[in-house]
PDB file of N, CA and C in Angstrom:
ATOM      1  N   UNK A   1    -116.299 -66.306  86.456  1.00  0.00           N
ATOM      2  CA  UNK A   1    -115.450 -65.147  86.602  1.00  0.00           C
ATOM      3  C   UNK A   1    -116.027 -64.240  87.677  1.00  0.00           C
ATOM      4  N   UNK A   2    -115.199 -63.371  88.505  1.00  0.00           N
ATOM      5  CA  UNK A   2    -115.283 -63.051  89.658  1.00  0.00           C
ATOM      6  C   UNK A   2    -115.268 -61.278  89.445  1.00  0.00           C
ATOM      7  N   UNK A   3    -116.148 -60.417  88.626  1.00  0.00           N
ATOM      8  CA  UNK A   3    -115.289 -59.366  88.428  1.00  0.00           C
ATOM      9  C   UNK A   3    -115.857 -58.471  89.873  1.00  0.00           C
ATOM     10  N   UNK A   4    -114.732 -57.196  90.110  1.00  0.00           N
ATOM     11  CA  UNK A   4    -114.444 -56.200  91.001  1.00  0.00           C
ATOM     12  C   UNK A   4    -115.022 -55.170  90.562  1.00  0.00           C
ATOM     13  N   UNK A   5    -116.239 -54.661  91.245  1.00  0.00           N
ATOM     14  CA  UNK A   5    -117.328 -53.430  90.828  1.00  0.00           C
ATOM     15  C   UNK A   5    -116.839 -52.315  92.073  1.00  0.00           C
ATOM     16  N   UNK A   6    -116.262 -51.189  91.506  1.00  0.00           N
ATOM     17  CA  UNK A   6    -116.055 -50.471  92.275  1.00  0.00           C
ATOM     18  C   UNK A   6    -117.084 -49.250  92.210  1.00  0.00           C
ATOM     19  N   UNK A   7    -117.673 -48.702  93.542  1.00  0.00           N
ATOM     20  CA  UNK A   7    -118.327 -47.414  93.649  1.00  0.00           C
ATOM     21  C   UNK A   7    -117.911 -46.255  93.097  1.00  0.00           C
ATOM     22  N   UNK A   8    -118.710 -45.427  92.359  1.00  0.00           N
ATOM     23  CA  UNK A   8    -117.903 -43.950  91.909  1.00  0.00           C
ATOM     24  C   UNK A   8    -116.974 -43.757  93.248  1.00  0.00           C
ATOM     25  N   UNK A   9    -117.704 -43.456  94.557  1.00  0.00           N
ATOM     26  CA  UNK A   9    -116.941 -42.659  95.706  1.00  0.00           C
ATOM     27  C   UNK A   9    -115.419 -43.554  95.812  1.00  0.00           C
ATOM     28  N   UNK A  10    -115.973 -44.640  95.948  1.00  0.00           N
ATOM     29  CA  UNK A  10    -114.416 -45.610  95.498  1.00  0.00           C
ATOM     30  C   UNK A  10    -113.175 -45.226  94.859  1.00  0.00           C
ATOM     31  N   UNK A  11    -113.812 -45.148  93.524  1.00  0.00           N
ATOM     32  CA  UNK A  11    -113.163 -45.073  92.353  1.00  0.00           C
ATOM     33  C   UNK A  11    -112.197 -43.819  92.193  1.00  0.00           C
ATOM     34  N   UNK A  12    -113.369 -42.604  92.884  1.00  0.00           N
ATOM     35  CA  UNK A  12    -112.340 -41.481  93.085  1.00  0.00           C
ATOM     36  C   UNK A  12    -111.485 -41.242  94.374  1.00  0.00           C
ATOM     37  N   UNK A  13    -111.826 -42.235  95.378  1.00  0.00           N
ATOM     38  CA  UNK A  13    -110.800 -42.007  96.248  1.00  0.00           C
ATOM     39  C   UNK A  13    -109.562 -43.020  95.814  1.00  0.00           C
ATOM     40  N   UNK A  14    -109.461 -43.505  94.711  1.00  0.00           N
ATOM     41  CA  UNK A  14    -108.189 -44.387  94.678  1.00  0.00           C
ATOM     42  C   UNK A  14    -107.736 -43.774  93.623  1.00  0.00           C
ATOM     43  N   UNK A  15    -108.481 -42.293  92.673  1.00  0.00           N
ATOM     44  CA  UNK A  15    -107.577 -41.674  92.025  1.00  0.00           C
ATOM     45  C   UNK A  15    -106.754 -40.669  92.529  1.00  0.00           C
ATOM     46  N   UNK A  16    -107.604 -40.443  93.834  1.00  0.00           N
ATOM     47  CA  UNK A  16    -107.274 -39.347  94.244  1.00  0.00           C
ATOM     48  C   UNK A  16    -105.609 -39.395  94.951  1.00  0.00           C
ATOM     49  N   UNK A  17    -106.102 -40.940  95.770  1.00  0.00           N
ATOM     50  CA  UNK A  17    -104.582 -41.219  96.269  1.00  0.00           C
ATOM     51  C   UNK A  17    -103.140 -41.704  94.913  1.00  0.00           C
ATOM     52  N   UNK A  18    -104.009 -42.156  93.962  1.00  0.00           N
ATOM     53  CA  UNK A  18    -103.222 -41.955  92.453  1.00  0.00           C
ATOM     54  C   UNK A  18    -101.919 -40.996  92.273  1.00  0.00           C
ATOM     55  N   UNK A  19    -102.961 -39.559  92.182  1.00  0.00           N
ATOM     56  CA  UNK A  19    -102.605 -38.248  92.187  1.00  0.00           C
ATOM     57  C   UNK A  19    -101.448 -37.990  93.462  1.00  0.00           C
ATOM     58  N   UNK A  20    -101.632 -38.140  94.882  1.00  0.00           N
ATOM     59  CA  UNK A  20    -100.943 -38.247  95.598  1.00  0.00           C
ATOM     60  C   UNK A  20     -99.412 -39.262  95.576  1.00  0.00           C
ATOM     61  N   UNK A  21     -99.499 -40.148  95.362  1.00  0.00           N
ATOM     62  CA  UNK A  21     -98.452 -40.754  94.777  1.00  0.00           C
ATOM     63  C   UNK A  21     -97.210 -40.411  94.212  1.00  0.00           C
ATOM     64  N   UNK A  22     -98.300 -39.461  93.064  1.00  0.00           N
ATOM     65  CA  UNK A  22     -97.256 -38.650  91.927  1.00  0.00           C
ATOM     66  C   UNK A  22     -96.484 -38.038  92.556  1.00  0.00           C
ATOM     67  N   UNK A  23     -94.850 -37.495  92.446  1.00  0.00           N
ATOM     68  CA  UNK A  23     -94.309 -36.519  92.896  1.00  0.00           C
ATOM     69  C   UNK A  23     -94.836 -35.358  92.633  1.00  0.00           C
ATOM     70  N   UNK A  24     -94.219 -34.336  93.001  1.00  0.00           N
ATOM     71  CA  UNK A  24     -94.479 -32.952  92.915  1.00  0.00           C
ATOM     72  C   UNK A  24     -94.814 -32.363  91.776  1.00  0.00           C
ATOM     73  N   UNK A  25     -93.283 -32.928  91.212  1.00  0.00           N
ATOM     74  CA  UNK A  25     -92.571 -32.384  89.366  1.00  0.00           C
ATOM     75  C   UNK A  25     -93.965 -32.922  88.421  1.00  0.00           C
ATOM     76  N   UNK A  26     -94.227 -34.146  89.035  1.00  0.00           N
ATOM     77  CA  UNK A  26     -95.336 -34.947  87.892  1.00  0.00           C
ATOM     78  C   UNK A  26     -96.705 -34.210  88.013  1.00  0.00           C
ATOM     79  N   UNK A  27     -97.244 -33.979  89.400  1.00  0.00           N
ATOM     80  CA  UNK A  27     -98.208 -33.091  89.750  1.00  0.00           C
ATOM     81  C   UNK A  27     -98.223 -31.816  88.545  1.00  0.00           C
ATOM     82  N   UNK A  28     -97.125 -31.050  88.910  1.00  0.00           N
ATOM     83  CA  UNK A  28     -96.671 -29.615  88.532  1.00  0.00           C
ATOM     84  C   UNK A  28     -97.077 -29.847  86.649  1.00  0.00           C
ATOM     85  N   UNK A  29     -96.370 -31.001  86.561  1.00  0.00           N
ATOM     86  CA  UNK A  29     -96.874 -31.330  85.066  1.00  0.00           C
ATOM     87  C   UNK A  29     -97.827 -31.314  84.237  1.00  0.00           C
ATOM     88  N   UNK A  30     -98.603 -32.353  85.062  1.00  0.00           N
ATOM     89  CA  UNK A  30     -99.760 -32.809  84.805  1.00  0.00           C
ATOM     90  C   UNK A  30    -100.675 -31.610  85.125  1.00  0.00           C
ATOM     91  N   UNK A  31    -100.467 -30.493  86.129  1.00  0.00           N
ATOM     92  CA  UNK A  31    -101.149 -29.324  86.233  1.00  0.00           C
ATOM     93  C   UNK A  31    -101.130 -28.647  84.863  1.00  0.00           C
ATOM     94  N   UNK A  32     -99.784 -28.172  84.614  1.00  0.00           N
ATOM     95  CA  UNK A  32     -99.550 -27.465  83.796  1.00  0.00           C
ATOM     96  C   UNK A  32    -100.197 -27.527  82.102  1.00  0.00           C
ATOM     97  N   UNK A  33     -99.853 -29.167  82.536  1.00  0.00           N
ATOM     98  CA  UNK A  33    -100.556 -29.657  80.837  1.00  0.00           C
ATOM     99  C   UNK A  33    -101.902 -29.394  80.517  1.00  0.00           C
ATOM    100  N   UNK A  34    -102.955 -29.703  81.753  1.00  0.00           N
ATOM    101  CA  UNK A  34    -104.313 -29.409  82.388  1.00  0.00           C
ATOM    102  C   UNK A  34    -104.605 -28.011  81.515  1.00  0.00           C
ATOM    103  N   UNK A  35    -103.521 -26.763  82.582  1.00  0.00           N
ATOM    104  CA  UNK A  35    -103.859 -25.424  82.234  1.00  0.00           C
ATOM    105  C   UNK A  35    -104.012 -25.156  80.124  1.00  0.00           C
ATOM    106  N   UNK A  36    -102.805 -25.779  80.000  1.00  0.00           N
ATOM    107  CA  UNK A  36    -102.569 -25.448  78.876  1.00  0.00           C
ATOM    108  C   UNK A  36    -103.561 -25.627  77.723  1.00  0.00           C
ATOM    109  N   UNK A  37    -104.064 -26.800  78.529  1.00  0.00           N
ATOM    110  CA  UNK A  37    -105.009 -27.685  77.366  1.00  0.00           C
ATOM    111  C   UNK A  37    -106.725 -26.516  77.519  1.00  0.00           C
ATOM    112  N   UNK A  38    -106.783 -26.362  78.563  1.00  0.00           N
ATOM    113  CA  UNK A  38    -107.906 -25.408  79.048  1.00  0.00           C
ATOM    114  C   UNK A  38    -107.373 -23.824  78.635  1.00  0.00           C
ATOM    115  N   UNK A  39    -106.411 -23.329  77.801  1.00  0.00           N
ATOM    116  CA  UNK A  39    -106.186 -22.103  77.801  1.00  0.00           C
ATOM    117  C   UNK A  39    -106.561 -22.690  76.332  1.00  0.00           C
ATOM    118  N   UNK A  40    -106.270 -23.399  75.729  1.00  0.00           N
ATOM    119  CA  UNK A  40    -106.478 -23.166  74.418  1.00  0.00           C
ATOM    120  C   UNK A  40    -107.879 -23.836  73.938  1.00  0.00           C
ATOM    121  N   UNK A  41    -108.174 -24.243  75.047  1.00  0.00           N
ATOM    122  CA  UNK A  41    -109.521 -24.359  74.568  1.00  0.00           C
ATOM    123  C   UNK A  41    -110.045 -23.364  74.106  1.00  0.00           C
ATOM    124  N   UNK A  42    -110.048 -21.955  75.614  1.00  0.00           N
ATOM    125  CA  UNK A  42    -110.464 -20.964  75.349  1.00  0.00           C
ATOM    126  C   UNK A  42    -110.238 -19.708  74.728  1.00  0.00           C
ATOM    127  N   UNK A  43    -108.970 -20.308  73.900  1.00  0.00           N
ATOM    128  CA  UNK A  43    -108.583 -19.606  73.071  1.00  0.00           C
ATOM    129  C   UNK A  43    -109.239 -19.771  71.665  1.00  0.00           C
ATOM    130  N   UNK A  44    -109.704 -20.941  71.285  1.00  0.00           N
ATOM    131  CA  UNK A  44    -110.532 -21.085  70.333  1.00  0.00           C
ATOM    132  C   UNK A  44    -111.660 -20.621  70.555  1.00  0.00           C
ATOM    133  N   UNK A  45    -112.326 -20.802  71.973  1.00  0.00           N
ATOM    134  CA  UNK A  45    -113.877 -20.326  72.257  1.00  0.00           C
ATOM    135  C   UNK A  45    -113.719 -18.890  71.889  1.00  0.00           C
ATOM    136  N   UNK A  46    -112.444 -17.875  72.111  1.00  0.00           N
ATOM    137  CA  UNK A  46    -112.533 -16.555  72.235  1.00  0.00           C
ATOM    138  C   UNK A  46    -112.845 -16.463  70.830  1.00  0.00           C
ATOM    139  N   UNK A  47    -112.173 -17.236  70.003  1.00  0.00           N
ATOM    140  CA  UNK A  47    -112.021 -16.589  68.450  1.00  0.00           C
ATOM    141  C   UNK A  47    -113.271 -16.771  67.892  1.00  0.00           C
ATOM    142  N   UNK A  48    -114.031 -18.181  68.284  1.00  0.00           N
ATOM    143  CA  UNK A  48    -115.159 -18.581  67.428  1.00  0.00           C
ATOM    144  C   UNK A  48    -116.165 -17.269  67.967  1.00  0.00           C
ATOM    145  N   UNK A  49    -115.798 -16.903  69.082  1.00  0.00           N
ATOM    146  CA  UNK A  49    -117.152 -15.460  69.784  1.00  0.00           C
ATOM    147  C   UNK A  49    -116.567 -14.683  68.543  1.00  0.00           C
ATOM    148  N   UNK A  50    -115.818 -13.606  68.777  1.00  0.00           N
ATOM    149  CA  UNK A  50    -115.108 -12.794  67.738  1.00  0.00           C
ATOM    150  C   UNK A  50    -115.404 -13.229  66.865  1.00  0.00           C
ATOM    151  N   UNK A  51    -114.989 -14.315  65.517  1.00  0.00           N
ATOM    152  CA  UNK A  51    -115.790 -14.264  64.359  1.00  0.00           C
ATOM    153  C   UNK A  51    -117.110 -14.478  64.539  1.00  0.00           C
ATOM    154  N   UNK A  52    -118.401 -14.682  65.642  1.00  0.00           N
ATOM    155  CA  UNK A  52    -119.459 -14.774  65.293  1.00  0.00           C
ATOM    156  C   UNK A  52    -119.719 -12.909  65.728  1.00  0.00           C
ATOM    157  N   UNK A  53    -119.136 -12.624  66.518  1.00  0.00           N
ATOM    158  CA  UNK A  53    -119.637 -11.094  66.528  1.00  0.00           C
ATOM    159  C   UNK A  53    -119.496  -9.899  65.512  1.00  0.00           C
ATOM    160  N   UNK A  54    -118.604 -10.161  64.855  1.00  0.00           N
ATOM    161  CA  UNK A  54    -118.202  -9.782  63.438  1.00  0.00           C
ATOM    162  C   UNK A  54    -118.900  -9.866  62.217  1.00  0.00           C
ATOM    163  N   UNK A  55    -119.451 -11.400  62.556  1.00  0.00           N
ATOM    164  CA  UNK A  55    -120.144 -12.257  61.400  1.00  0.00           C
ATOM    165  C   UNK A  55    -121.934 -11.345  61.824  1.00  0.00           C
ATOM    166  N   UNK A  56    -122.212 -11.264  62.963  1.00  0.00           N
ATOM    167  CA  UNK A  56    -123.366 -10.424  62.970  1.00  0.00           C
ATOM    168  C   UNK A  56    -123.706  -8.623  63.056  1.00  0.00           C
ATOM    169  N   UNK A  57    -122.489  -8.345  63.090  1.00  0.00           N
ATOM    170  CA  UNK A  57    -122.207  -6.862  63.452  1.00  0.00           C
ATOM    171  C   UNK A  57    -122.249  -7.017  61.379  1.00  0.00           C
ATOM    172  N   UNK A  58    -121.748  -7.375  60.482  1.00  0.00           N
ATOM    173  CA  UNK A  58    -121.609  -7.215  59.199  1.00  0.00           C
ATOM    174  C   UNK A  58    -122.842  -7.873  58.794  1.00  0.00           C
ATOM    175  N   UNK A  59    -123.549  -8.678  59.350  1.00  0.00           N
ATOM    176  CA  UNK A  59    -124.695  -8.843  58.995  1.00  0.00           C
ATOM    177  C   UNK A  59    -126.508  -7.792  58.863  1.00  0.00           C
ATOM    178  N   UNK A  60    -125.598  -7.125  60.322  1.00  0.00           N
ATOM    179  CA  UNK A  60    -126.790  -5.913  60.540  1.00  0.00           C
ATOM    180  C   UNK A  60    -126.642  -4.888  59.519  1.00  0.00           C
ATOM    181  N   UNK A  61    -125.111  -4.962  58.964  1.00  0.00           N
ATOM    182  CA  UNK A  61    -125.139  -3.181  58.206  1.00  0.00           C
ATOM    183  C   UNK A  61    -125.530  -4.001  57.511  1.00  0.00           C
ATOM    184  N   UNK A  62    -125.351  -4.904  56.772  1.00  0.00           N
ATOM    185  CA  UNK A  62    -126.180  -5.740  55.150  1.00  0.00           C
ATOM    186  C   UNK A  62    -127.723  -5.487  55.459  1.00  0.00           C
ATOM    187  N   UNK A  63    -128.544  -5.417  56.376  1.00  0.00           N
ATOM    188  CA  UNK A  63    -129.673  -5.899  56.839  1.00  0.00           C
ATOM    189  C   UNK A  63    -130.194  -4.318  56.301  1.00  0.00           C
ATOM    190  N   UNK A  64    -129.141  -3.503  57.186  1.00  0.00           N
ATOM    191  CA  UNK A  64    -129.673  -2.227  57.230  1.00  0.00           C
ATOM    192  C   UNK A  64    -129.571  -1.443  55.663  1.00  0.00           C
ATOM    193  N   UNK A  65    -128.547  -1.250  55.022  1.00  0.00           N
ATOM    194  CA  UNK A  65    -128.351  -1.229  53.708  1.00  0.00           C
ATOM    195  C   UNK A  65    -129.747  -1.732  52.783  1.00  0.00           C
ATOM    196  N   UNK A  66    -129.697  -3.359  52.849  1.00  0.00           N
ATOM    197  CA  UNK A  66    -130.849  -3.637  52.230  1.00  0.00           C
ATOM    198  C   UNK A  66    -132.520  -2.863  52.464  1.00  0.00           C
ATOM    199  N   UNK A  67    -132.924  -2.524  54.095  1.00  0.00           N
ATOM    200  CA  UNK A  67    -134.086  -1.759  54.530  1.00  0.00           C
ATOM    201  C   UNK A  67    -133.627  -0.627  53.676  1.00  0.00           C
ATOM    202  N   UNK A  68    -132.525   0.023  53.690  1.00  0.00           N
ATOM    203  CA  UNK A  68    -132.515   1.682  53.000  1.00  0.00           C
ATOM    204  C   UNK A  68    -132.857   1.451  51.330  1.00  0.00           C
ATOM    205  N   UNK A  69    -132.461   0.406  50.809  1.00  0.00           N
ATOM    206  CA  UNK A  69    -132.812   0.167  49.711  1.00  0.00           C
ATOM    207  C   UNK A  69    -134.443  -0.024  49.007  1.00  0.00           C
ATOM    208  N   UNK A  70    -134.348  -0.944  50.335  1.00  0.00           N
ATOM    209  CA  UNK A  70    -136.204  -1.082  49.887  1.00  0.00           C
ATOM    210  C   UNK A  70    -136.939   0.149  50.108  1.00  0.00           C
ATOM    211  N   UNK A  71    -136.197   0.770  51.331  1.00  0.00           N
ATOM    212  CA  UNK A  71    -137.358   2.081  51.434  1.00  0.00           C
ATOM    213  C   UNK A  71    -137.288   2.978  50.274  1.00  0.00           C
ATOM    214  N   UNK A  72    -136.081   3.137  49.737  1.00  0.00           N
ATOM    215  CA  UNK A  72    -136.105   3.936  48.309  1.00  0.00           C
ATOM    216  C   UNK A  72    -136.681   3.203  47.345  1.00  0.00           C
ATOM    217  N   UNK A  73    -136.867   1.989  46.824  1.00  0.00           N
ATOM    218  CA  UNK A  73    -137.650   0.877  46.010  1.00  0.00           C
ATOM    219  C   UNK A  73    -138.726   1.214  46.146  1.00  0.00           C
ATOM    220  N   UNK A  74    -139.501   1.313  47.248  1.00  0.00           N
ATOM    221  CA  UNK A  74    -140.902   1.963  48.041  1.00  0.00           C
ATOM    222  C   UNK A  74    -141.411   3.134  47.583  1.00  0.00           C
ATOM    223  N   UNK A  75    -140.508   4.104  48.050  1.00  0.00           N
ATOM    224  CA  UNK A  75    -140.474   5.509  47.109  1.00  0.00           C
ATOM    225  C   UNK A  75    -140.511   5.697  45.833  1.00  0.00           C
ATOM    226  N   UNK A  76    -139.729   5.073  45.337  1.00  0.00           N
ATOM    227  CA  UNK A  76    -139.882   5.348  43.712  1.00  0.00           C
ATOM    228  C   UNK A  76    -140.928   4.911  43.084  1.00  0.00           C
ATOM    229  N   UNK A  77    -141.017   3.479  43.666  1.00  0.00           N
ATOM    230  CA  UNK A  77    -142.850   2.459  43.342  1.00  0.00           C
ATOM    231  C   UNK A  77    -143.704   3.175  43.450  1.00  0.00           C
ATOM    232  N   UNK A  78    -143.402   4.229  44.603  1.00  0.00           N
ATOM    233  CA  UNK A  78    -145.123   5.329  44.940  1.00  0.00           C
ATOM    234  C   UNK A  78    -145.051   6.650  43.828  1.00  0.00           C
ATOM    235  N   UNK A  79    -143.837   6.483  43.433  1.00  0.00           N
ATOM    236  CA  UNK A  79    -143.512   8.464  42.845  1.00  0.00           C
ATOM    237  C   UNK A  79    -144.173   7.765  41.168  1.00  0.00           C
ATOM    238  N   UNK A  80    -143.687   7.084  40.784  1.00  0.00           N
ATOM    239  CA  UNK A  80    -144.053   6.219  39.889  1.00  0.00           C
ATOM    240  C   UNK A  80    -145.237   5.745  39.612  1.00  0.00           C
ATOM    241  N   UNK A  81    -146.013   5.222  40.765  1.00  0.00           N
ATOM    242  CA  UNK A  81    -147.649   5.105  40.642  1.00  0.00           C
ATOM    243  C   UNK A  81    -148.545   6.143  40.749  1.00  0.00           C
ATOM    244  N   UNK A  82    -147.694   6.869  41.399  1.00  0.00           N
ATOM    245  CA  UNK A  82    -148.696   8.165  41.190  1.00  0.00           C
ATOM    246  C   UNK A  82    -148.196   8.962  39.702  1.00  0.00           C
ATOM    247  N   UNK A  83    -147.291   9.551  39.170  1.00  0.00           N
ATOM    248  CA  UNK A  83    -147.215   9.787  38.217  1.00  0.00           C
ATOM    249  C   UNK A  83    -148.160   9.000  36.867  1.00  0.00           C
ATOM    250  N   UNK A  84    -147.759   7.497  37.086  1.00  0.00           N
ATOM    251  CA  UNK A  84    -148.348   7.088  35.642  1.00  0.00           C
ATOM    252  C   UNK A  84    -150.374   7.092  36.122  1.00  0.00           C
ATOM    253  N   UNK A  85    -150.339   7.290  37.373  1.00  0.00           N
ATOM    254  CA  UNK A  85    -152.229   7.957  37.250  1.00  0.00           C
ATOM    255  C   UNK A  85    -152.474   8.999  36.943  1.00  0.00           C
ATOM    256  N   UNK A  86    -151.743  10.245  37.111  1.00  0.00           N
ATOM    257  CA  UNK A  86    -152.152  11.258  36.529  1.00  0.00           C
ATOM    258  C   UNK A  86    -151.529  11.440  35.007  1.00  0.00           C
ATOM    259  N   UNK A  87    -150.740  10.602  34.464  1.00  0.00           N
ATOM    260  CA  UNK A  87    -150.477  10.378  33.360  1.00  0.00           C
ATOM    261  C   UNK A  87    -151.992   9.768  32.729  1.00  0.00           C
ATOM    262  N   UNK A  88    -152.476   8.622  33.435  1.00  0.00           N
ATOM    263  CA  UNK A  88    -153.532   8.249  32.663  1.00  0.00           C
ATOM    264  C   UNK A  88    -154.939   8.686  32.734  1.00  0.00           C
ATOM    265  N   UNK A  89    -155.170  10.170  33.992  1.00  0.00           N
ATOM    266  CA  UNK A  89    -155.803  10.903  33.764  1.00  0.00           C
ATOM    267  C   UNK A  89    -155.942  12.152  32.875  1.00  0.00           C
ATOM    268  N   UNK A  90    -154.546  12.472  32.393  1.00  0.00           N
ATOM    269  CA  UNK A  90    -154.537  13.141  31.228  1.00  0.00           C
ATOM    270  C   UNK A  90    -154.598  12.375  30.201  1.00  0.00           C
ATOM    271  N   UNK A  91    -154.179  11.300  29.891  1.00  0.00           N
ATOM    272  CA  UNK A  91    -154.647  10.822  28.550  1.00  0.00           C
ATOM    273  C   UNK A  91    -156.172  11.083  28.399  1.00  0.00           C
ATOM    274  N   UNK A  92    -157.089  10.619  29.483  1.00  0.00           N
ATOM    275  CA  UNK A  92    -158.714  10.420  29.654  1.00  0.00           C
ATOM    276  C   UNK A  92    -159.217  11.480  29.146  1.00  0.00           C
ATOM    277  N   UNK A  93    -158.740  12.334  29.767  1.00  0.00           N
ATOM    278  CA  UNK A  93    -159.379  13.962  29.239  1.00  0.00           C
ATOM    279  C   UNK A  93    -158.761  14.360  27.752  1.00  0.00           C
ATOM    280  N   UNK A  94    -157.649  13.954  27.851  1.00  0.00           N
ATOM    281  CA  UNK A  94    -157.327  14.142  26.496  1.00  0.00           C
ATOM    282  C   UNK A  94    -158.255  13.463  25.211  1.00  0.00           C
ATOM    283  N   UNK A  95    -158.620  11.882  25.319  1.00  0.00           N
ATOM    284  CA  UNK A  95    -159.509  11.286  25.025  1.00  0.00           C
ATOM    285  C   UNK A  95    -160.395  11.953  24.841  1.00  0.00           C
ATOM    286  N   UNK A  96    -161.064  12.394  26.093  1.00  0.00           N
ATOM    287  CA  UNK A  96    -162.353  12.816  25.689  1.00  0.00           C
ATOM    288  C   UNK A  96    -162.860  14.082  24.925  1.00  0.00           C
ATOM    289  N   UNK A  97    -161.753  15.036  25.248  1.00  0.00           N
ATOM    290  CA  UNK A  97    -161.605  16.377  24.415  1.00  0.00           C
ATOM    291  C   UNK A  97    -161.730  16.121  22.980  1.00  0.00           C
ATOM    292  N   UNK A  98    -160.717  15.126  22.343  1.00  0.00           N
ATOM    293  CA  UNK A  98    -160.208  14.230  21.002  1.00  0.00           C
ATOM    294  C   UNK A  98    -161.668  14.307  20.656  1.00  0.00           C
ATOM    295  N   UNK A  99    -162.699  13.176  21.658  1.00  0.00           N
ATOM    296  CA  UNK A  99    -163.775  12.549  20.873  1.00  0.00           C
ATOM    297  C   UNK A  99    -164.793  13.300  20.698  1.00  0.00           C
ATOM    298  N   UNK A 100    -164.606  14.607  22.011  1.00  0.00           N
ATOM    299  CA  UNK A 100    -166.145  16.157  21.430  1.00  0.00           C
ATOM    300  C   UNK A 100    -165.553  16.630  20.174  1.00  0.00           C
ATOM    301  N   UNK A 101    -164.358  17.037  20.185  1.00  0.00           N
ATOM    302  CA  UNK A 101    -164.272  17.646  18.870  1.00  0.00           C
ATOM    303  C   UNK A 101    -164.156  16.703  17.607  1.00  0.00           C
ATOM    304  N   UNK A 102    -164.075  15.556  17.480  1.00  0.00           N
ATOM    305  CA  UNK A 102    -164.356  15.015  16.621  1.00  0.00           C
ATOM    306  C   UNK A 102    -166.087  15.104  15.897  1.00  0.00           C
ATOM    307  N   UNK A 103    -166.595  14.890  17.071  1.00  0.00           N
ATOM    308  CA  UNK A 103    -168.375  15.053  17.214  1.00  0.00           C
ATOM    309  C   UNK A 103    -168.911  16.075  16.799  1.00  0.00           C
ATOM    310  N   UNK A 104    -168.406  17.387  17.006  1.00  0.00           N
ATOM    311  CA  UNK A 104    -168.687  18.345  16.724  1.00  0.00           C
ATOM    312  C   UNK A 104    -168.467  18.695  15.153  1.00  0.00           C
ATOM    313  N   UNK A 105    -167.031  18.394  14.891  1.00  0.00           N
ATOM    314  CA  UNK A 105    -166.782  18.002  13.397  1.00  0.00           C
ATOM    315  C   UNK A 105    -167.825  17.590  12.611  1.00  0.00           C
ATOM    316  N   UNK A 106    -167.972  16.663  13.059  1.00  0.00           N
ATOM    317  CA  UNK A 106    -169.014  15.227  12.428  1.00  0.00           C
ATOM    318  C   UNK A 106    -170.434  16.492  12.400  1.00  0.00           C
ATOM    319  N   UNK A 107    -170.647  16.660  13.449  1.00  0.00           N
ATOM    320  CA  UNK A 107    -171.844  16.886  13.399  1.00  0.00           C
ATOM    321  C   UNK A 107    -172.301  18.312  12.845  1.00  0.00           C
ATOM    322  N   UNK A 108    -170.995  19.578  12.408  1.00  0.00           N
ATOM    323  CA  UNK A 108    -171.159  20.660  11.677  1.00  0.00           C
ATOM    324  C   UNK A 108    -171.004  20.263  10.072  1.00  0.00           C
ATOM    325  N   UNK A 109    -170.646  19.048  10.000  1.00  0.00           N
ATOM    326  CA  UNK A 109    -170.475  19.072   8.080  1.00  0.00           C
ATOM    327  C   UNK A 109    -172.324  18.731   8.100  1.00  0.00           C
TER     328      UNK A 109
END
């Protein structure tokens, strides 16, 4: 078998005269169909941008929401740790007040 290997440069000059061939109307067509097919491409590309800019613009206020949250989580964790230390520095003294006067008790009978 004998096969026919044509060069790219080949190949597109015999589409090119292809294209030439075509009448006008078929040209005009085949343009048109071209455009159409390339408008809606980028009509999908537009939308998939738009829902991803959306999808990250609603992602940042979530982001940000959550930081305001933790920073109050933060706050309260600190208002809270400090309270229950001086909570458990008054117990201490309290303790220890408890255990002189007990002593003293003890030790006037």
């Amino acid at each position: 078998m004998n096969k026919l290997m044509l060069s790219a440069p080949l190949l597109a000059a015999l589409m090119a005269g292809a294209a030439w061939a075509q009448s006008a109307d078929e040209q005009l067509l085949a343009a048109q169909m071209a455009f159409q097919q390339a408008q809606s491409q980028q009509s999908q590309a537009d939308g998939r941008l738009k829902a991803a800019q959306e999808a990250k613009t609603t992602a940042e206020q979530r982001l940000a929401g959550a930081q305001a949250a933790l920073d109050k989580a933060n706050a309260e964790l600190a208002a809270a740790t400090d309270a229950q230390a001086r909570g458990q520095q008054t117990l201490d003294q309290a303790t220890q007040t408890l255990n002189q006067a007990w002593q003293r008790k003890e030790g006037g009978q």
